[in-house]
C-alpha atoms as a PDB file:
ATOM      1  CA  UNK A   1      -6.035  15.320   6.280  1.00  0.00           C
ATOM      2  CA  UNK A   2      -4.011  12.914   3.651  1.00  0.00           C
ATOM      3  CA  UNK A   3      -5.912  10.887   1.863  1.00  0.00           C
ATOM      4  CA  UNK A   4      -5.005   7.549  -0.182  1.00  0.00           C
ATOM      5  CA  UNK A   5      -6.731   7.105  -3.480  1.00  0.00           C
ATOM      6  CA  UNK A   6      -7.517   3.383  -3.991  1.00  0.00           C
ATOM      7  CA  UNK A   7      -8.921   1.551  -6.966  1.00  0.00           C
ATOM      8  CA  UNK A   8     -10.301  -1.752  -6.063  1.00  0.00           C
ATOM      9  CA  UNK A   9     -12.097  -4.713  -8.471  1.00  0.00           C
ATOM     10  CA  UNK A  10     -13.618  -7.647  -7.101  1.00  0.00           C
ATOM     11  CA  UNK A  11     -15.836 -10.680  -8.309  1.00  0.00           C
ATOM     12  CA  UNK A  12     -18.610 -11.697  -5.943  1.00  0.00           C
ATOM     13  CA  UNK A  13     -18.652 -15.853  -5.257  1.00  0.00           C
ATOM     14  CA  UNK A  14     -20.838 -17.376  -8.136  1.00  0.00           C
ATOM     15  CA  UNK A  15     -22.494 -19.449  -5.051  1.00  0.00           C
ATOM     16  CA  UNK A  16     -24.171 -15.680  -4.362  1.00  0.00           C
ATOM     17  CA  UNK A  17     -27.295 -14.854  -6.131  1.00  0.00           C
ATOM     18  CA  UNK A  18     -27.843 -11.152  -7.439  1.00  0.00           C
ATOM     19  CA  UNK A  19     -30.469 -11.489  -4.929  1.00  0.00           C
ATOM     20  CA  UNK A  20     -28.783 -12.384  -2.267  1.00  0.00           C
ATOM     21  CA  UNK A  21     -26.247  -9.468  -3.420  1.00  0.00           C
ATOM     22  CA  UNK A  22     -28.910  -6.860  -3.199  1.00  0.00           C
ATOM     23  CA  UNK A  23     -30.157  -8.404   0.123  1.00  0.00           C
ATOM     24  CA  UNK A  24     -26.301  -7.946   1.912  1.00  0.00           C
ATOM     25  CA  UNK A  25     -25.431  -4.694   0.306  1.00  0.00           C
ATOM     26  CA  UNK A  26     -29.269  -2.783   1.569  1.00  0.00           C
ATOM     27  CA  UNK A  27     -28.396  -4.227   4.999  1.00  0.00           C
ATOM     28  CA  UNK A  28     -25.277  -3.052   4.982  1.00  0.00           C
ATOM     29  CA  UNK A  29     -25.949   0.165   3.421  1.00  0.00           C
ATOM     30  CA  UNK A  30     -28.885   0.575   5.748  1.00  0.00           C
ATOM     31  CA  UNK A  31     -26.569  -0.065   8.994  1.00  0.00           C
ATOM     32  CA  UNK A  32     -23.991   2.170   8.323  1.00  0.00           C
ATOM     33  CA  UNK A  33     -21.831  -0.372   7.680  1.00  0.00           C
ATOM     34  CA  UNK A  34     -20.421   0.544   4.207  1.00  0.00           C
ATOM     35  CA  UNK A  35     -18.444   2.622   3.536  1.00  0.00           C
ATOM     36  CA  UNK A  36     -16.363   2.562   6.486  1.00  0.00           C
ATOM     37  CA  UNK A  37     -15.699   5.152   8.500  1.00  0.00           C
ATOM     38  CA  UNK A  38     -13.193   7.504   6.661  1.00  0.00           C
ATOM     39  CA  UNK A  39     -13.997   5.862   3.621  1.00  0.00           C
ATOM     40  CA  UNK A  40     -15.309   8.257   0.551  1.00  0.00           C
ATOM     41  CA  UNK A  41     -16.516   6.527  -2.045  1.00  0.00           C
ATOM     42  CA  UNK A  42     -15.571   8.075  -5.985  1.00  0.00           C
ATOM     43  CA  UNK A  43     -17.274   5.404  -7.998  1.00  0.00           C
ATOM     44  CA  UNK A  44     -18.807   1.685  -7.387  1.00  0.00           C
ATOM     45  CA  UNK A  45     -19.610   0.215 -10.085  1.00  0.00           C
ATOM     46  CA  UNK A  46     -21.215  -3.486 -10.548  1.00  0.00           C
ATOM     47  CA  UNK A  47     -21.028  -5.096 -13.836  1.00  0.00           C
ATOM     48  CA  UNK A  48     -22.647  -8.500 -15.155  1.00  0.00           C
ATOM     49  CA  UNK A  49     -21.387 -11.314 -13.569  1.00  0.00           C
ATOM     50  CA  UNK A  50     -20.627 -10.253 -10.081  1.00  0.00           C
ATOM     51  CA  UNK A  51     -17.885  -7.870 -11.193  1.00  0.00           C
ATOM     52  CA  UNK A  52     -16.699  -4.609  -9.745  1.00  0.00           C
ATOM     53  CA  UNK A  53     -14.943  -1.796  -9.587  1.00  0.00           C
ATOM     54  CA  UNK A  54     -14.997   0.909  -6.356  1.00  0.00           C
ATOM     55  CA  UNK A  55     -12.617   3.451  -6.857  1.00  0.00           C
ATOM     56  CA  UNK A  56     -12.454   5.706  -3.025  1.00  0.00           C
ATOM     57  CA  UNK A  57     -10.466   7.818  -0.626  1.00  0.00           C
ATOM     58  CA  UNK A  58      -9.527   6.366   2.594  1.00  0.00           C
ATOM     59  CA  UNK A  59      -7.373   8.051   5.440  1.00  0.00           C
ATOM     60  CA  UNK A  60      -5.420   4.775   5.279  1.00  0.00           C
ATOM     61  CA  UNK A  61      -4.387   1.097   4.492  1.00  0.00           C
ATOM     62  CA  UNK A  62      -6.694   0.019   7.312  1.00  0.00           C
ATOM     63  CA  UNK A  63      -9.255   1.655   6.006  1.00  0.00           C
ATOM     64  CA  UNK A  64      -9.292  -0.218   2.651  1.00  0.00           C
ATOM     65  CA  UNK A  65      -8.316  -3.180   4.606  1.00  0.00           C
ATOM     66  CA  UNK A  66     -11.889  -2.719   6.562  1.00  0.00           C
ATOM     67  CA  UNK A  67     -13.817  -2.214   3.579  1.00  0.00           C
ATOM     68  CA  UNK A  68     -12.727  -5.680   2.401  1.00  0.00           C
ATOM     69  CA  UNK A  69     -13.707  -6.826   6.302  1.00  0.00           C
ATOM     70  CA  UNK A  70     -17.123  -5.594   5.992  1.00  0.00           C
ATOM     71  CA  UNK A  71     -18.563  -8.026   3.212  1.00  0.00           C
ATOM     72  CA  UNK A  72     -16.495 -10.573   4.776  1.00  0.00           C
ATOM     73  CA  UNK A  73     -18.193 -10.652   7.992  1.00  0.00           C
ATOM     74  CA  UNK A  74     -21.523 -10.127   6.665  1.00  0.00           C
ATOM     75  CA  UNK A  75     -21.217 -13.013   4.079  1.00  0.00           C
ATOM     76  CA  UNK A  76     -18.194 -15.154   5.014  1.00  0.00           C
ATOM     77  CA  UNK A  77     -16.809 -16.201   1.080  1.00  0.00           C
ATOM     78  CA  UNK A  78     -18.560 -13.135  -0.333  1.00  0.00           C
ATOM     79  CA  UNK A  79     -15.959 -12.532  -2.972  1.00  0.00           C
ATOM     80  CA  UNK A  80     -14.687 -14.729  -5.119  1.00  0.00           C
ATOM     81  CA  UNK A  81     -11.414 -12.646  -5.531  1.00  0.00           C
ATOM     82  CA  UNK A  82     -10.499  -8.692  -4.369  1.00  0.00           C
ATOM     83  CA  UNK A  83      -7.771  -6.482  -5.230  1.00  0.00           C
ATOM     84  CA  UNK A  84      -7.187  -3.147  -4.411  1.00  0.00           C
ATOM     85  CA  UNK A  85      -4.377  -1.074  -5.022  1.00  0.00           C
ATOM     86  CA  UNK A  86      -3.461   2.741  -4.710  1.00  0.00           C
ATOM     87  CA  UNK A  87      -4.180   5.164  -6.992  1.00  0.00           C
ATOM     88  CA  UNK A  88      -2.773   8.922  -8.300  1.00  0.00           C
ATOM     89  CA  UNK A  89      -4.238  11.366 -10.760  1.00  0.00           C
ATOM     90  CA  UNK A  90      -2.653  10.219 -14.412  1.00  0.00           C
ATOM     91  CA  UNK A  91      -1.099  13.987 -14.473  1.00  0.00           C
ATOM     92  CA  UNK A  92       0.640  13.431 -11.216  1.00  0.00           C
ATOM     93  CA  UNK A  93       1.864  10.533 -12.301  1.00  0.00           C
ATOM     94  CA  UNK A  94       3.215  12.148 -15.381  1.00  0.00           C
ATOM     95  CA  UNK A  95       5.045  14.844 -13.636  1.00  0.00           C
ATOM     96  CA  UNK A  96       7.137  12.224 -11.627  1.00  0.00           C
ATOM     97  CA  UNK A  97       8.092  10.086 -14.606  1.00  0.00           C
ATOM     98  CA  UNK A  98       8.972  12.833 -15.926  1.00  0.00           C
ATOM     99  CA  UNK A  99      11.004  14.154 -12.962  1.00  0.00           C
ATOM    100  CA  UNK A 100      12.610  11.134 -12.764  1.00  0.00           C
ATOM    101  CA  UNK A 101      13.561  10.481 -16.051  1.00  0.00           C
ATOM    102  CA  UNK A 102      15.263  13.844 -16.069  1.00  0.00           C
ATOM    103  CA  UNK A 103      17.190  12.604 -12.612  1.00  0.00           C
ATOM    104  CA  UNK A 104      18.707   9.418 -14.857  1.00  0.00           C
ATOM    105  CA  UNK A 105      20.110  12.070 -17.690  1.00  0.00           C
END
């Protein structure tokens, strides 16, 4: 199966307590809620301040889409802003450019 790397980095609403963090992530940890099915998670990382980063494999967009959905529901306003974007190994990423830029000569 294909798999879509995404990296994604977030800031959890200042109205949410680290507590109250802890408190929605172990319930949804403990549910099988997060991750999503399909959903591998590489690294999650939480910084001072409510920020993030996850970085994952998902089968697909609706995948990462329902990894967003899942803090949603469970704390409506949870983050205070989300992005997540897809993702390729810096190497593969060098070959192309480099495949490319031979293309334009």
């Amino acid at each position: 199966m294909t798999t879509l790397k995404i990296v994604g980095f977030w800031k959890i609403s200042s109205k949410i307590s680290p507590a109250k963090t802890a408190e929605i992530a172990a319930k949804l940890l403990e549910k099988g809620l997060y991750p999503p099915e399909g959903m591998e998670i590489v690294e999650w990382l939480i910084c001072p301040g409510g920020r993030g980063v996850i970085v994952a494999e998902v089968p697909d967009e609706m995948a990462a889409l329902s990894s967003w959905l899942v803090w949603e529901n469970a704390e409506p306003g949870y983050f205070e802003y989300i992005e997540m974007m897809p993702a390729v190994e810096a190497k593969d990423a060098i070959s192309l450019v480099m495949k490319q830029s031979k293309k334009k000569k």
